[in-house]
C-alpha atoms as a PDB file:
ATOM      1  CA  UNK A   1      56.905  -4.300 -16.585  1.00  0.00           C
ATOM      2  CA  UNK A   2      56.447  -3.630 -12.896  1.00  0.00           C
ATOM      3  CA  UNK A   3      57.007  -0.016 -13.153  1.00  0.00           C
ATOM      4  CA  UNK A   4      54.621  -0.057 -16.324  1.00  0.00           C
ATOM      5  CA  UNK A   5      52.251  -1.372 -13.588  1.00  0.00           C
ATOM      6  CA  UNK A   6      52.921   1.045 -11.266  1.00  0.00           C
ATOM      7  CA  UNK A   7      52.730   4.178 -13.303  1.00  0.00           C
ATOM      8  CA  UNK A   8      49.103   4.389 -14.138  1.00  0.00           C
ATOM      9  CA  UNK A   9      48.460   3.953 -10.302  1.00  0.00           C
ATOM     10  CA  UNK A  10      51.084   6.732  -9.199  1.00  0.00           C
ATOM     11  CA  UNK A  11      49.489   9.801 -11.979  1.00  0.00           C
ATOM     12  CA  UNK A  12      46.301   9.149 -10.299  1.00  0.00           C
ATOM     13  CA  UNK A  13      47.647   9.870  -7.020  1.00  0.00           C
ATOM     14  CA  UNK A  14      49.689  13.053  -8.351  1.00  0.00           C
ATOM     15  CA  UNK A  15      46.249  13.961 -10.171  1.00  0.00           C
ATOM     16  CA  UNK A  16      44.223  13.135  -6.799  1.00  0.00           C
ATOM     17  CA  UNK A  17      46.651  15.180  -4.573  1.00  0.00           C
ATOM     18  CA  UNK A  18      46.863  17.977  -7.437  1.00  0.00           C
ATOM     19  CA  UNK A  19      43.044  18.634  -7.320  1.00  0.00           C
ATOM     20  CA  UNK A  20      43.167  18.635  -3.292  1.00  0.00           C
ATOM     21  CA  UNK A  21      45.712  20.877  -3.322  1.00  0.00           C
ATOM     22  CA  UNK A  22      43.709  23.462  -5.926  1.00  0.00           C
ATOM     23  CA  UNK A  23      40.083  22.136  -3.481  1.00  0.00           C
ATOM     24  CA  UNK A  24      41.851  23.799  -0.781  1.00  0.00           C
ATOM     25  CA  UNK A  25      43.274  26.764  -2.243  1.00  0.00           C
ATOM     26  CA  UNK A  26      39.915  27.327  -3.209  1.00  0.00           C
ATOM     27  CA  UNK A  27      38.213  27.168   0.170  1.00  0.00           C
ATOM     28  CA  UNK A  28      41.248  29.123   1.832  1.00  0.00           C
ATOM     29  CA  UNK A  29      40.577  31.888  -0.456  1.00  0.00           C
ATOM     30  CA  UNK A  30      36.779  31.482   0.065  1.00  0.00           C
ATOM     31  CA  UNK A  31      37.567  31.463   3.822  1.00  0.00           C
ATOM     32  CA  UNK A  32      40.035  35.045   3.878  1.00  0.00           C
ATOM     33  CA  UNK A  33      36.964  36.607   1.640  1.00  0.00           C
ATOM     34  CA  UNK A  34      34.181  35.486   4.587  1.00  0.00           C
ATOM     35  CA  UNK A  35      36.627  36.042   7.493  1.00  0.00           C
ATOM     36  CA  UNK A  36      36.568  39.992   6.252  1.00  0.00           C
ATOM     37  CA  UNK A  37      32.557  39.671   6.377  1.00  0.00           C
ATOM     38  CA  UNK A  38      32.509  37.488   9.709  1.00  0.00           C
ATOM     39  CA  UNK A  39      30.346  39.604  11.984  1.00  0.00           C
ATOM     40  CA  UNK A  40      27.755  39.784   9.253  1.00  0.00           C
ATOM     41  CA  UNK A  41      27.603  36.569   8.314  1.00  0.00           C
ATOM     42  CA  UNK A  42      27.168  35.622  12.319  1.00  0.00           C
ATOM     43  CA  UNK A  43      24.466  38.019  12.580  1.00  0.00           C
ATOM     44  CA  UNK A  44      22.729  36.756   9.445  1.00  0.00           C
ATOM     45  CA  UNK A  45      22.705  33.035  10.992  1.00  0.00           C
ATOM     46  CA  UNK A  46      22.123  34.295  14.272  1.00  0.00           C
ATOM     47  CA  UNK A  47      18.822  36.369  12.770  1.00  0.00           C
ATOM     48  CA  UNK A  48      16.430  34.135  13.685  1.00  0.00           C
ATOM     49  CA  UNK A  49      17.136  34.075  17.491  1.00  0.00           C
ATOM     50  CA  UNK A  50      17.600  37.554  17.659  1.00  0.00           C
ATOM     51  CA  UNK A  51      14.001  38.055  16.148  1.00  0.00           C
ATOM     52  CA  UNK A  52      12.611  35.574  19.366  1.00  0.00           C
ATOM     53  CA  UNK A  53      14.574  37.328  21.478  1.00  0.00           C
ATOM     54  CA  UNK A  54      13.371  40.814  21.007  1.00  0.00           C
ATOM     55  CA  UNK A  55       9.651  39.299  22.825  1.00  0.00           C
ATOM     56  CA  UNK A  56      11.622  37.284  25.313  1.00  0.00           C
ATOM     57  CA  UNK A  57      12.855  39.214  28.927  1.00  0.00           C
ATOM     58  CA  UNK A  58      16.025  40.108  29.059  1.00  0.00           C
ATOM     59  CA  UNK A  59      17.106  37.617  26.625  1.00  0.00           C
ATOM     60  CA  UNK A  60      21.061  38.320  24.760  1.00  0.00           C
ATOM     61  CA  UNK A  61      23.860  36.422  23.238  1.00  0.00           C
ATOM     62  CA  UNK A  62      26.929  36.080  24.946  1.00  0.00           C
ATOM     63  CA  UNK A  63      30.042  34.104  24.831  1.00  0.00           C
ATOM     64  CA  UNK A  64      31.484  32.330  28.175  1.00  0.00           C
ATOM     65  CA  UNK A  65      35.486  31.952  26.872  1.00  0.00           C
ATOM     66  CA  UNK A  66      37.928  34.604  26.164  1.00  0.00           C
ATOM     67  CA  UNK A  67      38.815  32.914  22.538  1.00  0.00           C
ATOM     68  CA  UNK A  68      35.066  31.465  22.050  1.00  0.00           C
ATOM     69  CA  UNK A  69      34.055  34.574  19.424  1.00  0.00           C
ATOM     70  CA  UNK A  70      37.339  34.547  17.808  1.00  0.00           C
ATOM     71  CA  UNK A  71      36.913  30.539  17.199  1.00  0.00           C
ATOM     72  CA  UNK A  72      33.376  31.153  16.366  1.00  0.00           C
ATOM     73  CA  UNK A  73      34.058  33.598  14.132  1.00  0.00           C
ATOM     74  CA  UNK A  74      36.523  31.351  12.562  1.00  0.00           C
ATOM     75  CA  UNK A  75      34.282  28.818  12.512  1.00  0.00           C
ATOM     76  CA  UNK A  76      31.767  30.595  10.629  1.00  0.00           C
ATOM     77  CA  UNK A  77      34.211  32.010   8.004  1.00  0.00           C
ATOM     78  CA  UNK A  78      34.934  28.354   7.330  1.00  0.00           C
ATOM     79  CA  UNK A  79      31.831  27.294   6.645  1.00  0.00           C
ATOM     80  CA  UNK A  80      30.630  30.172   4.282  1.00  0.00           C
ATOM     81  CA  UNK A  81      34.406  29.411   2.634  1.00  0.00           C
ATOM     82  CA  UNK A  82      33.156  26.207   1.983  1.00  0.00           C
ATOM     83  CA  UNK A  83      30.365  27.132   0.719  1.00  0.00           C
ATOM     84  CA  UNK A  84      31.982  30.101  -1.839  1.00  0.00           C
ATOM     85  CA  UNK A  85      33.934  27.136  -2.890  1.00  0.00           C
ATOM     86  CA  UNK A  86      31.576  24.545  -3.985  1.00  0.00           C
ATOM     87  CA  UNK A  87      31.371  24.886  -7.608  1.00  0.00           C
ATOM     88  CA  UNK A  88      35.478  24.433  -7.828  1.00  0.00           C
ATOM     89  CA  UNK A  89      35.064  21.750  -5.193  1.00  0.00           C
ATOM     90  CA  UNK A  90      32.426  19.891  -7.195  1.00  0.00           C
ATOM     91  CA  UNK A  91      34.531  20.892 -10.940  1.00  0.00           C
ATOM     92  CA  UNK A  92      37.654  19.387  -9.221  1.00  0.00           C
ATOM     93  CA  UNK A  93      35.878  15.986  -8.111  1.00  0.00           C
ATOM     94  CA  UNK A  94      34.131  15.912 -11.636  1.00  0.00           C
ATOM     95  CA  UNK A  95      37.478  16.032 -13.598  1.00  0.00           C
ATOM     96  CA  UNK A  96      38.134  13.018 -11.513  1.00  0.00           C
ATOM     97  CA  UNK A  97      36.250  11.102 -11.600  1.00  0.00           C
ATOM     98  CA  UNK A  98      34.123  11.447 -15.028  1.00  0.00           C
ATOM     99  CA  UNK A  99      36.842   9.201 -16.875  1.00  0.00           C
ATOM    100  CA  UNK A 100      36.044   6.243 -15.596  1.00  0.00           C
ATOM    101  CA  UNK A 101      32.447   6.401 -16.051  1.00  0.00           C
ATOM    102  CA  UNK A 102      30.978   5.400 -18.722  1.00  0.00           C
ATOM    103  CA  UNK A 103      28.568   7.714 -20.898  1.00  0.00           C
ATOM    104  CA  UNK A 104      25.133   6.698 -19.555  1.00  0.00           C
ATOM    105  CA  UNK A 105      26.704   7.176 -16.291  1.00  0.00           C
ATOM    106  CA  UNK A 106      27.795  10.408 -16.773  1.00  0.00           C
ATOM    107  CA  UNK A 107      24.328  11.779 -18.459  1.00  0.00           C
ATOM    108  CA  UNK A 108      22.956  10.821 -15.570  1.00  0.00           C
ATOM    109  CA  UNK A 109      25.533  11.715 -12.772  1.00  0.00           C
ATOM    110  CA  UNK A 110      25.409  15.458 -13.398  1.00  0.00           C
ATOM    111  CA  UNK A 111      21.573  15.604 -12.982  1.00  0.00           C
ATOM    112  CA  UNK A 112      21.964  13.903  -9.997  1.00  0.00           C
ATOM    113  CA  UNK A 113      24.620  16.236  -8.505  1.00  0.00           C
ATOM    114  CA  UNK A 114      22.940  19.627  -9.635  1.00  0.00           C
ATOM    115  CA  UNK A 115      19.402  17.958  -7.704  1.00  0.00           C
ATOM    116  CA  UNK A 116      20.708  16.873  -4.775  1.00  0.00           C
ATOM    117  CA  UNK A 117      22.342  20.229  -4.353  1.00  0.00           C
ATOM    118  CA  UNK A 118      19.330  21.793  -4.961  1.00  0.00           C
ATOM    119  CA  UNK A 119      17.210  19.892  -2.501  1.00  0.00           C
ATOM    120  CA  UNK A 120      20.019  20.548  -0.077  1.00  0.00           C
ATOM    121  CA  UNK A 121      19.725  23.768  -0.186  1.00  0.00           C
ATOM    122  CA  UNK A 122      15.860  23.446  -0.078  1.00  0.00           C
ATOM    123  CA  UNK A 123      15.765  21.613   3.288  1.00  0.00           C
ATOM    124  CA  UNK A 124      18.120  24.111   5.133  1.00  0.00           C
ATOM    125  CA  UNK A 125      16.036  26.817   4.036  1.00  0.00           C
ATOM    126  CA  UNK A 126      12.956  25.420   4.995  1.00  0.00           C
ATOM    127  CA  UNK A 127      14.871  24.876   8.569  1.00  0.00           C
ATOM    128  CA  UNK A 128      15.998  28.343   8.650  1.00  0.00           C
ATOM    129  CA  UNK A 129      12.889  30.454   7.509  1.00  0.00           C
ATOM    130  CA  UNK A 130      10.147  28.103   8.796  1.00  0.00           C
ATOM    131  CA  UNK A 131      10.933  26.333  12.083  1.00  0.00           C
ATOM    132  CA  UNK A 132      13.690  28.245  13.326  1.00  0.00           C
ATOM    133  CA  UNK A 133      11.653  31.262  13.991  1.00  0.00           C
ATOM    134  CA  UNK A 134       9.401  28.924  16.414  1.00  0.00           C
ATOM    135  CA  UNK A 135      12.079  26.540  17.475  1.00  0.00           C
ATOM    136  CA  UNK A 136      13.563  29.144  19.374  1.00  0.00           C
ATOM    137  CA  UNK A 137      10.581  31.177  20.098  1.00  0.00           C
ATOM    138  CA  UNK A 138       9.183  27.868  21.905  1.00  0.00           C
ATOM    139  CA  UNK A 139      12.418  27.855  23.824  1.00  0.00           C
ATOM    140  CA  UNK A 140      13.084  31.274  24.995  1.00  0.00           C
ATOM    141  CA  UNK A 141       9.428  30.723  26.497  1.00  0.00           C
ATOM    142  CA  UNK A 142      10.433  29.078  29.487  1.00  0.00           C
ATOM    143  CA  UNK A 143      12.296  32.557  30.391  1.00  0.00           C
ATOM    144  CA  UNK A 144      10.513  34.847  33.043  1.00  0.00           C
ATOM    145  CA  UNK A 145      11.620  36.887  35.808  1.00  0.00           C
ATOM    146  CA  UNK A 146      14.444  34.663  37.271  1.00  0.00           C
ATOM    147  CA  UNK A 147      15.293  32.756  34.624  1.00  0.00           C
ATOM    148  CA  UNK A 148      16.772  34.698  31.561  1.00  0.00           C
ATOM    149  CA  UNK A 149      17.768  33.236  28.754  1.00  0.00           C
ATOM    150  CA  UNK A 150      21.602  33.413  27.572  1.00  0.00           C
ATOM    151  CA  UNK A 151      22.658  31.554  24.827  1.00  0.00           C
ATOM    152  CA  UNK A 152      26.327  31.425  24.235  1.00  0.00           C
ATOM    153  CA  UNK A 153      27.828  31.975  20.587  1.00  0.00           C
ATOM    154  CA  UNK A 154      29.437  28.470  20.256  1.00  0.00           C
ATOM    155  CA  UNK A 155      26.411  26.725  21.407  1.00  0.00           C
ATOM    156  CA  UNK A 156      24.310  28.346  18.930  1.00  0.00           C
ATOM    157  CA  UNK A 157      26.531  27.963  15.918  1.00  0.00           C
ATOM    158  CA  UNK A 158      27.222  24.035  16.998  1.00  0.00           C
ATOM    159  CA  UNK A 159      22.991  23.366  17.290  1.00  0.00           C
ATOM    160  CA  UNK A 160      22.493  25.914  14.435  1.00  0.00           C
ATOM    161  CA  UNK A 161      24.512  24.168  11.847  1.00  0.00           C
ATOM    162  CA  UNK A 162      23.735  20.526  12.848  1.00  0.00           C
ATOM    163  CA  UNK A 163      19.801  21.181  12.231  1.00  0.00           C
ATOM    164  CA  UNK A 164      20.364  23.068   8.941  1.00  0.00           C
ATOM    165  CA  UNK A 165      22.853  19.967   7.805  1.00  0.00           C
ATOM    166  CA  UNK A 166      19.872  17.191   9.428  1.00  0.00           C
ATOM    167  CA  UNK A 167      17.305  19.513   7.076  1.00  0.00           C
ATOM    168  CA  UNK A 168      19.342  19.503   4.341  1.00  0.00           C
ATOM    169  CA  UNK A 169      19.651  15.638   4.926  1.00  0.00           C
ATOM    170  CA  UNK A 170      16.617  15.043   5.063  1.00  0.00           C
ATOM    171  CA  UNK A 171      15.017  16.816   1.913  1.00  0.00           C
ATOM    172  CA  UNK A 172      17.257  14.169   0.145  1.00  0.00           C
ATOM    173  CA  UNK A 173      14.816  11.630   0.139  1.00  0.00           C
ATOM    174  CA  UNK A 174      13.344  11.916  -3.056  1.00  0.00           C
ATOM    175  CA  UNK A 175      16.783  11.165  -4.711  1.00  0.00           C
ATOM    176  CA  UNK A 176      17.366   8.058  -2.351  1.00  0.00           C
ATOM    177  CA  UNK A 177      14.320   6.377  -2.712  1.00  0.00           C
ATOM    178  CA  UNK A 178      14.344   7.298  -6.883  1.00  0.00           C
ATOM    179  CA  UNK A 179      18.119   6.088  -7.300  1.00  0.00           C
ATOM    180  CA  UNK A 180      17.013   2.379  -4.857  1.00  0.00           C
ATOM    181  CA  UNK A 181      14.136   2.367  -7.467  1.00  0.00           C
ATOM    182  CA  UNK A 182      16.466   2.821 -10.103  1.00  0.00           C
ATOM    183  CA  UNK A 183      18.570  -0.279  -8.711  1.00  0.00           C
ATOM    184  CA  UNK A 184      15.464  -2.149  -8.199  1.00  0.00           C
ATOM    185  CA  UNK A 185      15.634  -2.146  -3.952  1.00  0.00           C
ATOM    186  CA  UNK A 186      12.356  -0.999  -3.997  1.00  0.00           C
ATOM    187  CA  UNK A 187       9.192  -0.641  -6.145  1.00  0.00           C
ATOM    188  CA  UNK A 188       6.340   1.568  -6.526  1.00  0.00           C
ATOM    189  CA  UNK A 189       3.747  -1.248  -5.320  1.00  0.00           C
ATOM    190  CA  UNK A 190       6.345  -1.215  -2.114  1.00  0.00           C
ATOM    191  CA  UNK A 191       6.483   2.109  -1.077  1.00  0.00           C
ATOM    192  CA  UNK A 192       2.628   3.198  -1.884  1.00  0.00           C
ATOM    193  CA  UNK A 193       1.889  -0.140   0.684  1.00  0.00           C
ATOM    194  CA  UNK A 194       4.524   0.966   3.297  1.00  0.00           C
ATOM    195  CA  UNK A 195       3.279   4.747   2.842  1.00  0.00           C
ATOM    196  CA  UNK A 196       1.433   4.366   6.294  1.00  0.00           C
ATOM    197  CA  UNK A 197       5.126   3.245   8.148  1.00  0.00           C
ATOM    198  CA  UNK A 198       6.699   5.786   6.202  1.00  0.00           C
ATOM    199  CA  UNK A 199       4.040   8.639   7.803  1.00  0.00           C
ATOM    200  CA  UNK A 200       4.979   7.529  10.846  1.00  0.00           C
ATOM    201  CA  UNK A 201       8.669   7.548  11.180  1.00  0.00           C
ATOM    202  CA  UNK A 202       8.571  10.727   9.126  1.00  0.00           C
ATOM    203  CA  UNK A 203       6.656  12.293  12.464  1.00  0.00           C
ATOM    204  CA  UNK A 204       8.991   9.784  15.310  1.00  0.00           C
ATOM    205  CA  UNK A 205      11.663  11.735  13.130  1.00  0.00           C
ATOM    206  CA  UNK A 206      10.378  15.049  13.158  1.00  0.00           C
ATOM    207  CA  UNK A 207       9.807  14.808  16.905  1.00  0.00           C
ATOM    208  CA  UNK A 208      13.760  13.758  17.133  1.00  0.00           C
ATOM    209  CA  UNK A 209      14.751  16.766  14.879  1.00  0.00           C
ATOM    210  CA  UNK A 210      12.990  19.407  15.758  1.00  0.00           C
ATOM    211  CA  UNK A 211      12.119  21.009  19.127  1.00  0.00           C
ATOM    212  CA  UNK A 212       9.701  19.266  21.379  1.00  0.00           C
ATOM    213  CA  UNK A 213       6.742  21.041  20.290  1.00  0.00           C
ATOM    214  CA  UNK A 214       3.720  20.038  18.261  1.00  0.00           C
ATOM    215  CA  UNK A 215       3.498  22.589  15.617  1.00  0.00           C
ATOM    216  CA  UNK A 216       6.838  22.520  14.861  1.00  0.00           C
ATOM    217  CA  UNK A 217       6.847  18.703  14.626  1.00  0.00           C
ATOM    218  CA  UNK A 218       3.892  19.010  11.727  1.00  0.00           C
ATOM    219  CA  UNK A 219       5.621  21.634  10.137  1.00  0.00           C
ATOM    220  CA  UNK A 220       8.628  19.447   9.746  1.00  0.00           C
ATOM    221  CA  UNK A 221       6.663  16.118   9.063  1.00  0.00           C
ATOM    222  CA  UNK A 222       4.302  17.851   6.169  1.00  0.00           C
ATOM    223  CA  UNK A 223       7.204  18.433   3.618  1.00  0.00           C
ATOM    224  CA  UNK A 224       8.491  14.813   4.437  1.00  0.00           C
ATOM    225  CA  UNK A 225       4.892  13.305   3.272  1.00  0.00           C
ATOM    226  CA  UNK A 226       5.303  15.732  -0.104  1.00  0.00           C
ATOM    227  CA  UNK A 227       8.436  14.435  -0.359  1.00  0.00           C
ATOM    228  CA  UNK A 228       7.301  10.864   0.025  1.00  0.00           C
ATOM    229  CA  UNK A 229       4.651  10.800  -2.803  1.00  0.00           C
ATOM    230  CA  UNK A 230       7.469  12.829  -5.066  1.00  0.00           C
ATOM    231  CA  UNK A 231       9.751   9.958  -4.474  1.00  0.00           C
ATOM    232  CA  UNK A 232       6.987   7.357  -5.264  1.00  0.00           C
ATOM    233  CA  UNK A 233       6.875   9.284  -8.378  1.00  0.00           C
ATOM    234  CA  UNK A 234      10.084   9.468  -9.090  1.00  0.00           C
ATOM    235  CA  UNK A 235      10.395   5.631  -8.480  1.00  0.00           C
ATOM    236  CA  UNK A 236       7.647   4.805 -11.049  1.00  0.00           C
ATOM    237  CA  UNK A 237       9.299   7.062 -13.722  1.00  0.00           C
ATOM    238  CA  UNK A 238      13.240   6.078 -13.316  1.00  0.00           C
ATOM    239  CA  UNK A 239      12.243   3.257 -11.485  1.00  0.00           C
ATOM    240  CA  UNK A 240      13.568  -0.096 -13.028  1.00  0.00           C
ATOM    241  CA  UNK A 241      11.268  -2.390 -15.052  1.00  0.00           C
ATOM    242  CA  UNK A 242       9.947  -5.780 -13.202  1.00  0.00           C
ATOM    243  CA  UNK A 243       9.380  -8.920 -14.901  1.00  0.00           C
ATOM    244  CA  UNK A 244       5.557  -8.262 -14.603  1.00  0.00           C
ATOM    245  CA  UNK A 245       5.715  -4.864 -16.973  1.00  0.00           C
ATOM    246  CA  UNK A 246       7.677  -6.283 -19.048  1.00  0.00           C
ATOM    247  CA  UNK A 247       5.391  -9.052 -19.882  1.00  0.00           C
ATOM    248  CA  UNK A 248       2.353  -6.874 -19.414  1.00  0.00           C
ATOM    249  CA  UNK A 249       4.119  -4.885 -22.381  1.00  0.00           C
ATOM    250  CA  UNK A 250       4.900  -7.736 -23.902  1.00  0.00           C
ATOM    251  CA  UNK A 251       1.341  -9.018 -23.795  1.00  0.00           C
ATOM    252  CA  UNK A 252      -0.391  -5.948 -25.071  1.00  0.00           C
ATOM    253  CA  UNK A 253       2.526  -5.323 -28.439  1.00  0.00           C
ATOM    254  CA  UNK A 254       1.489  -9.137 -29.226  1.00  0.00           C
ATOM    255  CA  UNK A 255      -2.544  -7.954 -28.266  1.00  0.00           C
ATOM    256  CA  UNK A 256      -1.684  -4.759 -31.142  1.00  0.00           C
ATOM    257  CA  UNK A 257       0.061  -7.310 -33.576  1.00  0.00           C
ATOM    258  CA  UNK A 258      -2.916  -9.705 -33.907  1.00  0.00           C
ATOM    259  CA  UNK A 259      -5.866  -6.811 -33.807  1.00  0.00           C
ATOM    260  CA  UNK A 260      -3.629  -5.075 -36.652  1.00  0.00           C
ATOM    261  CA  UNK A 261      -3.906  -7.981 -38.722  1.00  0.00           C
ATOM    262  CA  UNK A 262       0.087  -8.477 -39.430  1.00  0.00           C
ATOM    263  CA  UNK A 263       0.963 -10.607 -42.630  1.00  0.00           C
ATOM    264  CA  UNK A 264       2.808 -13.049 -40.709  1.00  0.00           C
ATOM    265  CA  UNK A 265      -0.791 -14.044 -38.772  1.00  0.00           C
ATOM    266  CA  UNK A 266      -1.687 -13.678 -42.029  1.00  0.00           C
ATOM    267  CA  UNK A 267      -0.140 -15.989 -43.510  1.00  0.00           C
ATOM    268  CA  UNK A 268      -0.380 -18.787 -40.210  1.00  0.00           C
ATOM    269  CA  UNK A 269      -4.341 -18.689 -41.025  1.00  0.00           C
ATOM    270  CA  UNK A 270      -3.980 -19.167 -44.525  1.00  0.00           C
ATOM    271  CA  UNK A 271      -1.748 -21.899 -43.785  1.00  0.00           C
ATOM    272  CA  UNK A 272      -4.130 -23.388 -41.594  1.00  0.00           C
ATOM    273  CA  UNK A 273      -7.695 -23.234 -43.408  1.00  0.00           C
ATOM    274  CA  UNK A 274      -5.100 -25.426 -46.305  1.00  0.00           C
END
């Protein structure tokens, strides 16, 4: 009986370490493809600095250890392996753990995945094309003719990847404040009277993220307010149903019943003019 116990426990642990083992065959594969592209992939994250440095003075990239462009290179090919490998990643972790959901669960876990990858993908976008081009043309200002600006490759692949992960972050609110709708956390009454506390952490956050400047601040604040009234509509579509609209619906199919004329009113007039 014990080892009847046991056994169901032990094939989801071969299972578990079975779908590891393919996750990272998968990424080292997706790594030894990048690795062969690694100076082009470091030059396309590295675009938008070199852009603010061609108006800067005397402004270039260098590296400060013997081994720190190897390791960043490595670094890099890691990261775009990871990325080559997310749809087995995501496949493997599905086949997991889809049987023991249950089948609302799964309609609605896919949806959730596929949208939360998208607006992933949005934010770092919007970091990379939109406020990285003034980011870094705000700091390469403060260069002139005895201070020159020299960023070194680790340090720029270190601050480069946390802000495109804190955008990415970030342009997941919608599906937080949907899904804490969805458990009933919050409301849509609550979040359109807190709207004026959410406008201002969104800009106390902004000025946290991004660099200390004003436009880029705005720039980062704006899609968070969009992204605010998305999530309040989100909230009042998957949102979960109060006591108040349910008797408000309640209300209004008894308000229908008796302007309809149903027989069962019907027959509790009839009953009564006897």
């Amino acid at each position: 009986m014990e080892n009847e116990r046991k056994s169901p426990f032990t094939e989801h642990l071969g299972e578990l370490r079975d779908r590891l083992v393919r996750s990272f065959i998968a990424v080292g594969v997706g790594f030894a493809g990048a690795y062969a592209f690694k100076e082009k992939l470091f030059q396309i994250l590295t675009a938008p600095l070199e852009t603010a440095m061609e108006t800067s003075k005397n402004a270039q990239m260098i590296f400060t250890g013997l081994p720190e462009a190897f390791f960043t290179y490595l670094k890099v090919s890691l990261l775009a392996g990871i990325v080559v490998a997310t749809p087995v990643l995501f496949y493997e972790f599905w086949m997991f753990v889809s049987p023991g959901l249950y089948r609302n669960e799964k309609k609605y876990m896919l949806p959730v995945v596929l949208l939360s990858i998208f607006f992933f993908l949005l934010g770092s976008s919007f970091g990379y094309f939109i406020v990285f081009p003034y980011g870094f043309q705000f700091f390469l200002g403060f260069a002139n003719d005895t201070i020159q600006a020299m960023p070194s490759m680790k340090e720029y692949l270190s601050f480069a990847s946390k802000m495109l992960l804190a955008f990415g972050l970030v342009f997941e609110l919608p599906l937080v404040l949907t899904f804490m709708a969805r458990m009933g956390l919050v409301t849509v009454p609550f979040l359109k009277k807190n709207r004026k506390y959410a406008l201002l952490l969104f800009f106390v956050g902004a000025a946290l993220i991004t660099p200390p400047d004003v436009i880029t601040q705005i720039m980062m604040a704006l899609p968070l307010m969009v992204l605010y009234e998305i999530s309040i509509l989100g909230a009042r579509i998957f949102g979960k149903k109060t006591l108040s609209d349910e008797g408000t619906s309640a209300d209004s199919d008894k308000t229908s019943d008796d302007s309809t004329g149903s027989p069962s009113n019907k027959e509790n007039k009839e009953d009564k003019a006897k």
